[in-house]
Protein backbone atom coordinates (compact mmCIF):
# COMPACT_ATOMS: atom_id res chain seq x y z
CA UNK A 1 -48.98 -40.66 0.96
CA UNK A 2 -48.72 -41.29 5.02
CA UNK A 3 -47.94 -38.32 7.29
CA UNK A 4 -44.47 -40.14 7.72
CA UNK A 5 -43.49 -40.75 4.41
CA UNK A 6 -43.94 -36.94 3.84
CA UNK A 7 -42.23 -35.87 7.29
CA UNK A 8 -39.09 -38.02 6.20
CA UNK A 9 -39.16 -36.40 2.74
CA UNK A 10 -39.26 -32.84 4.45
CA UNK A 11 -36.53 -33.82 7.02
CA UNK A 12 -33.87 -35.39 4.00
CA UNK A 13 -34.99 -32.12 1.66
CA UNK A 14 -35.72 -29.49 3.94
CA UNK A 15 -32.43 -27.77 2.41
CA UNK A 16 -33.25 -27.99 -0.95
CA UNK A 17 -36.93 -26.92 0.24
CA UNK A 18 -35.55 -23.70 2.19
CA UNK A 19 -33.83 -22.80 -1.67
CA UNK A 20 -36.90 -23.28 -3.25
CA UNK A 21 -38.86 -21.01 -1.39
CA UNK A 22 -36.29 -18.01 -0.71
CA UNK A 23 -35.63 -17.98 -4.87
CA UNK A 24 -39.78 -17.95 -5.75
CA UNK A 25 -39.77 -15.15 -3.23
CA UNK A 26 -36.51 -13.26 -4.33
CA UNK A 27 -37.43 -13.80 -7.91
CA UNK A 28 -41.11 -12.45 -7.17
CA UNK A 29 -39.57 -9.38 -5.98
CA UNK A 30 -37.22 -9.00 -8.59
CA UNK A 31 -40.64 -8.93 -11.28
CA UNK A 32 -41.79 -6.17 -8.89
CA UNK A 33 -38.55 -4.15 -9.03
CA UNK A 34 -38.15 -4.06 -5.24
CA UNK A 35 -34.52 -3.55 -3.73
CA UNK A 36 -35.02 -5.84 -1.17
CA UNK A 37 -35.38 -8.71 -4.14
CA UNK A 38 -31.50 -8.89 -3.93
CA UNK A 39 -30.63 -9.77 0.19
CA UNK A 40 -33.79 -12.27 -0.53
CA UNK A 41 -31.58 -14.16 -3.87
CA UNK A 42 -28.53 -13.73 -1.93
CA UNK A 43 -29.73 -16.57 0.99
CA UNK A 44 -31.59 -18.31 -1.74
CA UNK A 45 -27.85 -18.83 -3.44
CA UNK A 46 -26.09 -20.17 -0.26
CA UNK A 47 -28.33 -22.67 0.05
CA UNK A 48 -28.19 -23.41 -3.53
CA UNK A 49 -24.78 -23.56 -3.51
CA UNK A 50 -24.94 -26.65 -1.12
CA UNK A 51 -27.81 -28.67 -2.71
CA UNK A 52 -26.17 -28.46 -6.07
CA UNK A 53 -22.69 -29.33 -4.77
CA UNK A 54 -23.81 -32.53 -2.99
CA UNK A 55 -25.37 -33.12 -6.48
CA UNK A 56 -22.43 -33.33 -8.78
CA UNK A 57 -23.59 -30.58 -10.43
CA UNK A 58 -20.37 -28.65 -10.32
CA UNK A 59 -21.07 -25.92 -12.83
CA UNK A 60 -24.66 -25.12 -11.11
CA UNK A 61 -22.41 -24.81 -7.32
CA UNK A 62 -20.17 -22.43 -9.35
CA UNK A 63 -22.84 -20.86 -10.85
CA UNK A 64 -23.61 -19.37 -7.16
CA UNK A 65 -20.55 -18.03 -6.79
CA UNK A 66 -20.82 -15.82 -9.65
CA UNK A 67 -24.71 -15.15 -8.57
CA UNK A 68 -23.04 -13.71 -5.15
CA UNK A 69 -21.12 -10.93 -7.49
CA UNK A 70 -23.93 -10.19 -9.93
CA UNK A 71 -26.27 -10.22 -6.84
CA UNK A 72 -23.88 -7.48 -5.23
CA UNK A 73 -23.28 -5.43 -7.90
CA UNK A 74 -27.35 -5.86 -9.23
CA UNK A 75 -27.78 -4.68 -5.75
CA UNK A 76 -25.51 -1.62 -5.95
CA UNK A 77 -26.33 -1.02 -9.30
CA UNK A 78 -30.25 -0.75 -8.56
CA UNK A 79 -30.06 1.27 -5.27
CA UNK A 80 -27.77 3.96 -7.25
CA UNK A 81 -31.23 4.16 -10.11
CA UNK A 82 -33.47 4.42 -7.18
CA UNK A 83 -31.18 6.92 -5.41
CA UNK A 84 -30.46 8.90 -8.45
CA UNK A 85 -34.18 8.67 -10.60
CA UNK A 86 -36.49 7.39 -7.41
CA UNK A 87 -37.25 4.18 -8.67
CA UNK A 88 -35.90 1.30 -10.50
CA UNK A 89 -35.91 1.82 -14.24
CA UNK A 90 -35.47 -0.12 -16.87
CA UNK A 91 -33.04 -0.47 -20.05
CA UNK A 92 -33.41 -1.77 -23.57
CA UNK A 93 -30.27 -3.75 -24.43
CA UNK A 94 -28.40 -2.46 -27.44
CA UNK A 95 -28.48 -5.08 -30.16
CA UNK A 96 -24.95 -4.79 -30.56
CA UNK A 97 -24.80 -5.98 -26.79
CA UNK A 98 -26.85 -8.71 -27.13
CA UNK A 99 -24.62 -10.24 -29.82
CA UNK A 100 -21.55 -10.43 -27.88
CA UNK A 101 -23.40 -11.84 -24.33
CA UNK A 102 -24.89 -14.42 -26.95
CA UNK A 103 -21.56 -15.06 -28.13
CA UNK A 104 -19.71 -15.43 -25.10
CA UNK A 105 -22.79 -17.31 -23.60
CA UNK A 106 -22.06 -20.00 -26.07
CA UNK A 107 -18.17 -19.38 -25.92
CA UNK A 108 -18.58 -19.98 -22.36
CA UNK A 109 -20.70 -23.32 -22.67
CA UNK A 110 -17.35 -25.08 -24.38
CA UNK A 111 -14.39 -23.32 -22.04
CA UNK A 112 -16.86 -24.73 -18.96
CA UNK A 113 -18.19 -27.80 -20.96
CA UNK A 114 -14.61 -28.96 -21.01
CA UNK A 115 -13.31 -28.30 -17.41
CA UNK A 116 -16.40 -30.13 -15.85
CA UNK A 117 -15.89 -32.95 -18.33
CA UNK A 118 -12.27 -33.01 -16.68
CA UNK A 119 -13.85 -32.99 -12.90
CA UNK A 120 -16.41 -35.93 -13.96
CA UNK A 121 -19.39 -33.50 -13.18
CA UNK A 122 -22.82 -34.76 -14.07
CA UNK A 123 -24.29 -33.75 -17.78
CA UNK A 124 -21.17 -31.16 -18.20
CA UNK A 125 -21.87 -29.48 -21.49
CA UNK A 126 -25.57 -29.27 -20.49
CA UNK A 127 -24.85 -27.79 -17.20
CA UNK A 128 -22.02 -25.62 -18.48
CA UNK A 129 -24.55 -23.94 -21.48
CA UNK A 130 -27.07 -23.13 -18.42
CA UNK A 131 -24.16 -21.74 -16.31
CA UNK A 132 -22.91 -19.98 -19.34
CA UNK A 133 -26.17 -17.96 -20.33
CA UNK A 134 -27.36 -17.99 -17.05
CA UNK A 135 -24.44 -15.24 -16.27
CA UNK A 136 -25.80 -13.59 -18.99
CA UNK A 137 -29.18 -13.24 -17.93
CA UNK A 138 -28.04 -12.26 -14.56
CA UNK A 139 -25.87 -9.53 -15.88
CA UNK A 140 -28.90 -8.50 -18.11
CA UNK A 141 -31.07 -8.43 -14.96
CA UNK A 142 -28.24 -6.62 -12.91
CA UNK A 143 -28.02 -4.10 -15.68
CA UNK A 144 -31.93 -3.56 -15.61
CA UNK A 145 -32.58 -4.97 -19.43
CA UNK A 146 -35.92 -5.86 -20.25
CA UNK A 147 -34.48 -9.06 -22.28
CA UNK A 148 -33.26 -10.51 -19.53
CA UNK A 149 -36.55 -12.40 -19.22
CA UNK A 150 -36.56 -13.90 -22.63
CA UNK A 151 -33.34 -15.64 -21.96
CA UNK A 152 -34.54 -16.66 -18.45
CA UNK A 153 -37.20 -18.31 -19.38
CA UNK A 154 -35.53 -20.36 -22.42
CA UNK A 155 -32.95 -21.45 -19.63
CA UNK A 156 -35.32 -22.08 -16.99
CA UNK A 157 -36.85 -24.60 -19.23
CA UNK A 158 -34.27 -26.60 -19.61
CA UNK A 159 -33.58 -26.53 -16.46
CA UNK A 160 -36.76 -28.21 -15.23
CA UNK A 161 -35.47 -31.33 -17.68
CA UNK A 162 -31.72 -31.17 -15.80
CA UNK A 163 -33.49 -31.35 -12.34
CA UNK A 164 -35.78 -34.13 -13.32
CA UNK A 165 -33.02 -36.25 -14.44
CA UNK A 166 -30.86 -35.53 -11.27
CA UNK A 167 -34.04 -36.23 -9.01
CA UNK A 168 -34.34 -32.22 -7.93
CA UNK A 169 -37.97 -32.64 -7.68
CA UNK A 170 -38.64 -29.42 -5.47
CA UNK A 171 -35.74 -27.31 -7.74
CA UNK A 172 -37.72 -28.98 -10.73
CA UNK A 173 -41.12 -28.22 -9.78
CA UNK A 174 -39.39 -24.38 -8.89
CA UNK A 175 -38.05 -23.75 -12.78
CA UNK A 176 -41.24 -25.07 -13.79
CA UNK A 177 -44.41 -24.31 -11.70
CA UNK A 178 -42.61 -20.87 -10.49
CA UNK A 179 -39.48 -19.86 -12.07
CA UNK A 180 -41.02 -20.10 -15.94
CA UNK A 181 -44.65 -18.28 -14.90
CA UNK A 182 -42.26 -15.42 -12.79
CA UNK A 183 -39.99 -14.85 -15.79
CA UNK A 184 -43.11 -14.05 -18.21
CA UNK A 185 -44.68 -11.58 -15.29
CA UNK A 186 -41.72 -10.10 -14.61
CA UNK A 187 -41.33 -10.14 -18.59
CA UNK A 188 -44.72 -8.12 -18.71
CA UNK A 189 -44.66 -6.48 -15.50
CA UNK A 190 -40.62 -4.86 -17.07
CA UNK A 191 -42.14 -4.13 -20.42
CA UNK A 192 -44.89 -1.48 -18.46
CA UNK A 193 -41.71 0.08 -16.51
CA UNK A 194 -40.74 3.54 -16.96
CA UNK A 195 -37.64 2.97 -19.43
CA UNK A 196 -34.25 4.64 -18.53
CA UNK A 197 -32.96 7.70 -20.65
């Protein structure tokens, strides 16, 4: 590849680029259970935001916007644990819990299957499921569970096959090379945490 070739594909991607690299690094420090992990996903979802709007992904734009409310509140929610215990702890989800997120994960894919059908979005029932449980695995990681991993990873992968088929090669080499590998540290690194009482 010529140094122009890869200068042109840096100047028509350096968006989608910028996304890339703010989520590795937010995510990173989310395995870590560092506060500052949540300013870091916040500017990583703004530019998402954009590079999935101008892709007719409607449901993965969307998607941000709840991100910016479970980003807040993960935010809120973590600082109070440090504040009150000194240090970010974890939680094991109730199975009981788990059932109903699962439920209205899939509940979720349909209701938001449908409406981006209506809107002509690209792959709607596909992106809708990953919208769907990706809530839930961002309300799992803004609540501190440990399972929150599991389910990011199973989304994560099929992620990497969305992004391939819309051409998302940096977002698809992301979910794949980084997201996927991130979600099983932060999997282990969680599982080692002091657990919350």
């Amino acid at each position: 590849m010529s140094w122009p070739v890869i200068a042109n594909y840096l100047a028509a991607n350096w968006l989608e680029l910028a996304g890339a690299a703010t989520a590795a690094v937010g995510i990173w420090l989310t395995t870590l259970r560092l506060l500052i992990c949540w300013p870091v996903v916040l500017v990583s979802i703004f530019i998402y935001m954009d590079v999935f709007f101008r892709a007719g992904l409607y449901s993965d734009a969307l998607l941000q916007v709840f991100f910016v409310v479970f980003t807040l509140y993960g935010w809120w929610h973590w600082w109070r644990g440090v504040r009150e215990e000194g240090e970010v702890r974890v939680v094991r989800l109730a199975p009981a819990s788990m059932i109903v997120a699962l439920v209205l994960g899939f509940a979720g894919t349909f209701v938001l299957g449908t409406l981006a059908k209506r809107v002509h979005a690209t792959l709607p029932y596909l992106d809708a499921m990953l919208m769907s449980f990706s809530l839930v695995a961002s309300w799992w990681q803004a609540r501190k569970n440990i399972v929150n991993w599991w389910l990011w990873i199973a989304v994560d992968i099929v992620y990497v096959g969305e992004y391939i088929y819309k051409a998302l090669w940096p977002t698809a080499i992301l979910y794949g090379v980084v997201f996927v590998p991130l979600a099983v540290y932060g999997l282990r690194e969680w599982r080692r945490a002091p657990v919350e009482t």
